[in-house]
Protein backbone atom coordinates (compact mmCIF):
# COMPACT_ATOMS: atom_id res chain seq x y z
CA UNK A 1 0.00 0.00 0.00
CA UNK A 2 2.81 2.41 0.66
CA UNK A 3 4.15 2.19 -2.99
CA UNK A 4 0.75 2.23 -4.21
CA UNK A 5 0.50 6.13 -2.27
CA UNK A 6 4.10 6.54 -3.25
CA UNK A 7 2.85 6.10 -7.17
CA UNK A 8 0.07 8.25 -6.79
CA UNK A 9 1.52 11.13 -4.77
CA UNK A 10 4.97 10.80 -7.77
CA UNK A 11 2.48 10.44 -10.69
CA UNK A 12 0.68 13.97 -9.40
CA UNK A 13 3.88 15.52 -8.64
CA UNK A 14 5.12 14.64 -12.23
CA UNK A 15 1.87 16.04 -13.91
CA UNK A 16 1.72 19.21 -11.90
CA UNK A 17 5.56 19.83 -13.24
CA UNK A 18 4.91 19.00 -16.59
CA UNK A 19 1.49 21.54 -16.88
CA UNK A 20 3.64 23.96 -15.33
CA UNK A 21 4.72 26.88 -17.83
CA UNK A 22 7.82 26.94 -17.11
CA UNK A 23 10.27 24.91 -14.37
CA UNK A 24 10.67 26.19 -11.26
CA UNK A 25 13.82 26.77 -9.76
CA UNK A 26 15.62 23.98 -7.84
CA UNK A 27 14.51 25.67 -4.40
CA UNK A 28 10.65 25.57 -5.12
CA UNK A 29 11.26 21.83 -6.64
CA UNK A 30 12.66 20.79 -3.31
CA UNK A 31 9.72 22.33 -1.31
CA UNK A 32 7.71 20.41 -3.60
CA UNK A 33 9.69 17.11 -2.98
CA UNK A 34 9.14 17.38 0.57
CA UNK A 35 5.94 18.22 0.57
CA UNK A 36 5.61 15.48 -1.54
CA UNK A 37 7.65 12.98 0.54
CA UNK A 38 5.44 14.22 3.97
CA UNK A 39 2.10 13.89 2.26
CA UNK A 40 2.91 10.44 1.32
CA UNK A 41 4.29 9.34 4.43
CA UNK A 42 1.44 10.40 6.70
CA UNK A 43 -1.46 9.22 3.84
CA UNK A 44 0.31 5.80 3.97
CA UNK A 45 1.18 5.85 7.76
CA UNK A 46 -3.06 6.41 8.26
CA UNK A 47 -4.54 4.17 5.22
CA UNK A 48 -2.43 1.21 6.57
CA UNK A 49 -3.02 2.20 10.06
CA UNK A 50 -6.55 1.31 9.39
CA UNK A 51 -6.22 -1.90 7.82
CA UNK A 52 -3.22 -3.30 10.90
CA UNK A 53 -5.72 -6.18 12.09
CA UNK A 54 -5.68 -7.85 8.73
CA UNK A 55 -2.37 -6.92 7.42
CA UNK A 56 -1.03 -8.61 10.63
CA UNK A 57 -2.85 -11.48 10.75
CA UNK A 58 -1.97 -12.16 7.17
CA UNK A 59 1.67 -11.55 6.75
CA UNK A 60 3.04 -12.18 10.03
CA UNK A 61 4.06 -14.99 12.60
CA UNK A 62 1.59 -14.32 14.95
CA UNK A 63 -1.27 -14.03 12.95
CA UNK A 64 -0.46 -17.49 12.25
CA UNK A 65 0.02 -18.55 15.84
CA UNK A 66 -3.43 -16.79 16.41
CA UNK A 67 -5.02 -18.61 13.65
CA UNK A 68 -3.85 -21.83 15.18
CA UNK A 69 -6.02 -21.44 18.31
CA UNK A 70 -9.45 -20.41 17.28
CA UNK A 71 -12.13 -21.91 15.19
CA UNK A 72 -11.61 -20.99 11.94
CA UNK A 73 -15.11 -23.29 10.61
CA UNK A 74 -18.12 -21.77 8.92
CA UNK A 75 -19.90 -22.17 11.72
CA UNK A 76 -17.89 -20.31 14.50
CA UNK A 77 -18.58 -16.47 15.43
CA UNK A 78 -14.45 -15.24 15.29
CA UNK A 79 -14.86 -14.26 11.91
CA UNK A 80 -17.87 -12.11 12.61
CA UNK A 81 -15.86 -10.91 15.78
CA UNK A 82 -12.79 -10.34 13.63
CA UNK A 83 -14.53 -7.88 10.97
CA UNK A 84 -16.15 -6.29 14.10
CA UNK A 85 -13.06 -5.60 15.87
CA UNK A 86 -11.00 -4.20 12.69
CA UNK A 87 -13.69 -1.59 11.64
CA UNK A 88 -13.87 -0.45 15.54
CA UNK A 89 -9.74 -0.58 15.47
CA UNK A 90 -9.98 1.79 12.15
CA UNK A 91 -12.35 4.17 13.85
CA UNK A 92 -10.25 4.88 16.65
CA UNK A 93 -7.59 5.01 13.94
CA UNK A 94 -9.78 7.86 12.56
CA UNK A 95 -10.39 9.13 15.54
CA UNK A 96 -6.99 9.79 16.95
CA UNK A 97 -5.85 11.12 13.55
CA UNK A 98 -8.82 13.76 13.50
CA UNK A 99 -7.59 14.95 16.35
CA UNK A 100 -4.02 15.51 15.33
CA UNK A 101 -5.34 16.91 12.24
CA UNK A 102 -7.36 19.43 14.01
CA UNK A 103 -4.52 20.25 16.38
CA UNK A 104 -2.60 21.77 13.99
CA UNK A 105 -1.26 25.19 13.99
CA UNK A 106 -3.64 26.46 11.09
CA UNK A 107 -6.08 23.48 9.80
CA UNK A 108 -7.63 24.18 6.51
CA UNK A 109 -11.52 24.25 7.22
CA UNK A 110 -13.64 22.82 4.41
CA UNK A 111 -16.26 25.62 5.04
CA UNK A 112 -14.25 28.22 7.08
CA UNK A 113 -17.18 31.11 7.22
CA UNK A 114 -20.17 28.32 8.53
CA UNK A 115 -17.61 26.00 11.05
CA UNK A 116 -19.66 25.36 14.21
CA UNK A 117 -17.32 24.53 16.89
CA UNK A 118 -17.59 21.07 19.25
CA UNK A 119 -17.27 19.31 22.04
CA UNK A 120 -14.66 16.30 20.67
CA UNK A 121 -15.64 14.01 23.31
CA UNK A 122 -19.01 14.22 22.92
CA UNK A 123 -19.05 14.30 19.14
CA UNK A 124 -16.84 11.15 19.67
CA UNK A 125 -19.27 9.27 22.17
CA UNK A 126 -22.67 10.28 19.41
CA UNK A 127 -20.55 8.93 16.77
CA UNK A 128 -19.97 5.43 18.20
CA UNK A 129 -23.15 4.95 19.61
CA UNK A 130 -25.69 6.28 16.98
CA UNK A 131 -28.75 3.73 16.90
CA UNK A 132 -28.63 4.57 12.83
CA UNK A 133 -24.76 4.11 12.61
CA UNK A 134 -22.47 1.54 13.77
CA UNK A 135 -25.55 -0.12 16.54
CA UNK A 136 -27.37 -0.48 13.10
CA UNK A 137 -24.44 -1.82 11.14
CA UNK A 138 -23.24 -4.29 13.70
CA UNK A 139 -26.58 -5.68 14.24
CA UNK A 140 -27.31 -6.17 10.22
CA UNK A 141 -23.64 -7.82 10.23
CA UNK A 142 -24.12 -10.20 13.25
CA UNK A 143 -27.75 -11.05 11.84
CA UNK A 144 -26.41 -11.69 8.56
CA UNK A 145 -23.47 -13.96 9.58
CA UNK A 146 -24.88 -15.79 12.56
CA UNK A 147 -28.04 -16.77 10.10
CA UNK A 148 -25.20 -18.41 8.06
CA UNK A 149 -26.55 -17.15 4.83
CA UNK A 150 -23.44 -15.08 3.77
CA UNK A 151 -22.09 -16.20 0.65
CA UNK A 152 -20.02 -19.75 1.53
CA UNK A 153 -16.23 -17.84 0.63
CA UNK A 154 -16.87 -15.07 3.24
CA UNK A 155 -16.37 -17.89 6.08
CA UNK A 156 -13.31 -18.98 4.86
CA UNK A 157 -9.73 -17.91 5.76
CA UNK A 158 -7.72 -18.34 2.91
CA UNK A 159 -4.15 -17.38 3.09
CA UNK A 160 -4.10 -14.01 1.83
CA UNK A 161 -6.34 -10.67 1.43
CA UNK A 162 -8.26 -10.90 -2.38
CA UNK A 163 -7.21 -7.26 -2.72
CA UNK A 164 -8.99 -7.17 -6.61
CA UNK A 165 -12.58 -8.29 -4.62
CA UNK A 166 -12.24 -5.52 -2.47
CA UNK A 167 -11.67 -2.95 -4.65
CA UNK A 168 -14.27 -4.25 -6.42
CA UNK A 169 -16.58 -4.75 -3.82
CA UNK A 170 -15.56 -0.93 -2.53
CA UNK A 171 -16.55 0.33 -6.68
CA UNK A 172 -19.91 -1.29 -6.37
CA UNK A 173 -21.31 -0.66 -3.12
CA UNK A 174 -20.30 2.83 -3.86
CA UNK A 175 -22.12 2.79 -7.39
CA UNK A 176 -25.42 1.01 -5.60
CA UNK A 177 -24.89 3.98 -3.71
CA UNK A 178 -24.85 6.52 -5.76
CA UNK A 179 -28.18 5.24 -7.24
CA UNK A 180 -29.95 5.08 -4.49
CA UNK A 181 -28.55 8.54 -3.12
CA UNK A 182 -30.00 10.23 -6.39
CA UNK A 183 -33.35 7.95 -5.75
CA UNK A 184 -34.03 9.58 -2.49
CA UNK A 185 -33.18 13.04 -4.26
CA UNK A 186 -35.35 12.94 -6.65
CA UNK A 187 -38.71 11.99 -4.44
CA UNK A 188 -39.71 14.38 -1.89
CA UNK A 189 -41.51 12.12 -0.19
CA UNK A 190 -38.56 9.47 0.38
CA UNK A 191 -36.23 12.22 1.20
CA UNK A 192 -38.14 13.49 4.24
CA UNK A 193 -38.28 10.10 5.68
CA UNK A 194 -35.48 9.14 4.80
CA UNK A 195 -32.81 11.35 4.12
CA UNK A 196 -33.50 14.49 5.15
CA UNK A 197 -32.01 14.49 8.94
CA UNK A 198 -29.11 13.98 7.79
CA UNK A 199 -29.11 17.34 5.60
CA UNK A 200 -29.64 19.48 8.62
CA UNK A 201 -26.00 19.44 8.45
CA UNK A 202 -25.09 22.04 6.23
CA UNK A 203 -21.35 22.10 6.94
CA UNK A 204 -20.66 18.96 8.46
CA UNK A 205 -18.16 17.34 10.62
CA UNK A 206 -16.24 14.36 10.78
CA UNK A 207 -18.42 13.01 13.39
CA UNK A 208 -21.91 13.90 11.24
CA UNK A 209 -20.73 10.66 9.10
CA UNK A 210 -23.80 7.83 10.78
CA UNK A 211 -25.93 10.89 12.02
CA UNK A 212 -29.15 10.81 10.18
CA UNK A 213 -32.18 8.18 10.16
CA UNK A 214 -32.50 4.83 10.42
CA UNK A 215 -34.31 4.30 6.86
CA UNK A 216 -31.46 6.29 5.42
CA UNK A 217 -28.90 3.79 6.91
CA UNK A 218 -30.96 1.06 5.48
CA UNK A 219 -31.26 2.50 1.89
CA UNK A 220 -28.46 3.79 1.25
CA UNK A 221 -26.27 1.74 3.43
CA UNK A 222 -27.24 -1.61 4.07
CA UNK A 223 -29.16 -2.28 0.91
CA UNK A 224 -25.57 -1.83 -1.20
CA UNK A 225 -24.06 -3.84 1.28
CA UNK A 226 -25.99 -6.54 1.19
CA UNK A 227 -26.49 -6.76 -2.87
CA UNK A 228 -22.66 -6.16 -3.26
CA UNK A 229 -22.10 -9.15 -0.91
CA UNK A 230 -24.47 -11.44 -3.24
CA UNK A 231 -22.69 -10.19 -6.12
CA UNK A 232 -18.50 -10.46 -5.58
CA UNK A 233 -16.66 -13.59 -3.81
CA UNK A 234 -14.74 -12.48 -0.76
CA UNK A 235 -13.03 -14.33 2.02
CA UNK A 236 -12.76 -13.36 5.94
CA UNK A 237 -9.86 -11.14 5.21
CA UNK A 238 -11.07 -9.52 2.31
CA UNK A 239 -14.29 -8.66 3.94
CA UNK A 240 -12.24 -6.92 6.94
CA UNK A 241 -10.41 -4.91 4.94
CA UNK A 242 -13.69 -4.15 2.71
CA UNK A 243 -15.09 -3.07 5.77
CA UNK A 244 -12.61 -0.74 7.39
CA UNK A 245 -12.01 0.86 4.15
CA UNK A 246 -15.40 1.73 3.69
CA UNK A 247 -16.34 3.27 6.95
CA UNK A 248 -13.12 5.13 7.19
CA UNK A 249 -13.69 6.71 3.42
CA UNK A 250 -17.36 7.28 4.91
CA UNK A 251 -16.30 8.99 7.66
CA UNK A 252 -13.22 11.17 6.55
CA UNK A 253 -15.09 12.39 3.91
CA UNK A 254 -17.57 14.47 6.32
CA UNK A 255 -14.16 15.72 7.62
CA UNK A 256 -14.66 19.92 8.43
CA UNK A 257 -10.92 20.20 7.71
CA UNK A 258 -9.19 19.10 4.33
CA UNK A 259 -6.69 15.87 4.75
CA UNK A 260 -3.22 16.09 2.95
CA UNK A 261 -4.30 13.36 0.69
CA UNK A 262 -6.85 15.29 -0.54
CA UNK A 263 -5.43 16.88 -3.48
CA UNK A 264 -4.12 13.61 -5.05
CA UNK A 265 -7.24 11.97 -4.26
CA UNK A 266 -9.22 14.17 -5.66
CA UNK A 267 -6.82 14.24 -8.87
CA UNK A 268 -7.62 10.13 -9.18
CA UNK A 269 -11.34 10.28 -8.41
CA UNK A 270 -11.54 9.44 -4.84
CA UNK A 271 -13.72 11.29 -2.96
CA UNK A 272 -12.66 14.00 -0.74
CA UNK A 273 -14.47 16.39 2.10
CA UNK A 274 -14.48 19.11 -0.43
CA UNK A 275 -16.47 16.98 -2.84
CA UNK A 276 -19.00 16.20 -0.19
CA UNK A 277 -19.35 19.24 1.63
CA UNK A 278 -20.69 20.37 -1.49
CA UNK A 279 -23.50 18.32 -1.50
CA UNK A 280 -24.66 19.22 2.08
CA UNK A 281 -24.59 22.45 1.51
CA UNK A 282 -25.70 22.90 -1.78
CA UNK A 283 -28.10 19.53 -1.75
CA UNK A 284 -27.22 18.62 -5.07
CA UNK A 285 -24.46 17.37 -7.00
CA UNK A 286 -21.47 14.76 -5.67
CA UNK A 287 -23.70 12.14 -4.48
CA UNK A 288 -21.41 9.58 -4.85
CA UNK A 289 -19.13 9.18 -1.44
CA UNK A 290 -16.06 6.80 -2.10
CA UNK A 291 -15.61 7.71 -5.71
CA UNK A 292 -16.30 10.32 -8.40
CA UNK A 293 -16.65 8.04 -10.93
CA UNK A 294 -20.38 7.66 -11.23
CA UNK A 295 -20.42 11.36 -11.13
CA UNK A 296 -18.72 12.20 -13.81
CA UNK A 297 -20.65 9.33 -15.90
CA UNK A 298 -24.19 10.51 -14.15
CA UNK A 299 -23.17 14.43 -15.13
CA UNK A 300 -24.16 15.47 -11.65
CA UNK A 301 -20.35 16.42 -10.48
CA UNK A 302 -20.24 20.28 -10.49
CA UNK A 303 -17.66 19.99 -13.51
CA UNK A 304 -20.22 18.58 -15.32
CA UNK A 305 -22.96 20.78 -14.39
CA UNK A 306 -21.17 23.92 -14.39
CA UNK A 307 -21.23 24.65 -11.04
CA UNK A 308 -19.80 27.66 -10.20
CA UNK A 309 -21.11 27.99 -6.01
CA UNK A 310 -18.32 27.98 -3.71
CA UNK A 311 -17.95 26.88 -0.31
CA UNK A 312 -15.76 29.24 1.78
């Protein structure tokens, strides 16, 4: 993962030289290196952060030695307890780095003029306990996989993480998404019961991410996760790392300040607070959450509609 960032970040770099006019002089290419070099170390330090259950229990000693002492058959909770744990680990992942992002000397707010300061530990304790985000979301998951009808490859362990299934599995949730975002956009009378508390934040914050209704987790959360699950092969490991991925990207993206990945995400077609923010505020537009992609196909990203509102 951290020469996957390292492409990206040396890829952008590369382009933004090339469309410059003319080169800069060796002093503004170093600044640029370095910024360069920091971006990518703290985007890598965090993505991976998020994903350390997994990665360890795959590629190291003691994931093996901890594999060796539980019951690793279809019919046994630990994978259920496993996904669980690693999605709770990444939060607190998210958590921590939120705050170290918001303790710096200057952070970059998203919407700097409509910011409505918070109590952190409160916003914190709403966030991890909202009946319509993660108490919904574990209860669907530990329905779903007690019942034992999950797809037969998401209770196995195989040896490594299927890292093509869960990009794939992250694409189409997000597309199911987007659909079903626009659906409750278009009709009124779905919106209000559905979607609408979770508008009444105009300029969110990172903590806003679950805060809405609990027939707006359903439809535009669950729903995608359950078809996506009937439609792509995954195994144990593949659905951990599906699953911390997603509700990190889900929750960063409400972020009130911008993340140094931002830029180069944003270059790619990831989705980024800016891109979001957007659509609380203006109530249109961007309604896709981990990509852009379906976006710029739908024509309903602001380059595409000729948006011209900004957010400051």
């Amino acid at each position: 993962m951290l020469l996957t960032f390292s492409l990206l970040y040396v890829a952008f770099l590369s382009t933004r030289l090339l469309l410059l006019p003319s080169l800069p002089d060796a002093t503004t290419v170093l600044a640029m290196i370095y910024s360069t070099l920091k971006r990518t170390l703290v985007t890598s330090a965090f993505w991976v952060s998020t994903l350390a259950v997994p990665l360890v229990l795959t590629t190291t000693e003691l994931g093996s030695q901890f594999l060796q002492n539980i019951d690793t058959s279809p019919t046994s909770n630990h994978g259920l307890y496993l996904g669980l744990g690693t999605v709770t680990f990444s939060q607190f992942v998210v958590i921590l780095y939120h705050s170290l992002n918001l303790s710096q000397k200057s952070p970059k707010y998203i919407q700097q003029s409509t910011h409505e300061p918070y109590s952190f530990l409160s916003a914190v304790l709403k966030h991890l306990t909202n009946l319509e985000g993660f108490v919904l979301l574990t209860t669907y998951l530990s329905l779903y996989w007690t019942s034992q009808k999950m797809p037969t490859s998401y209770y196995t362990y195989s040896p490594s993480i299927p890292w093509p299934s869960v990009f794939l599995s992250l694409l189409t949730t997000d597309f199911l998404q987007y659909l079903l975002h626009r659906f409750e956009h278009v009709l009124p009378s779905i919106y209000k019961k559905t979607h609408k508390p979770h508008h009444v934040y105009k300029s969110p914050n990172l903590f806003n991410a679950f805060s809405g209704s609990t027939g707006d987790t359903v439809l535009m959360i669950l729903v995608p996760l359950f078809l996506t699950s009937r439609l792509i092969d995954m195994n144990v490991w593949g659905y951990m790392c599906f699953g911390s991925l997603y509700s990190t990207f889900l929750t960063v993206i409400h972020s009130e300040v911008e993340h140094c990945w931002d830029e180069v995400f944003k270059a790619w077609g990831f989705g980024t607070p800016e891109m979001h923010h957007y659509h609380h505020r203006f109530f249109d537009g961007n309604y896709g959450h981990l990509f852009m992609y379906w976006d710029w196909i739908g024509k309903t990203a602001p380059r595409n509609r000729n948006m011209s509102r900004k957010l400051k």
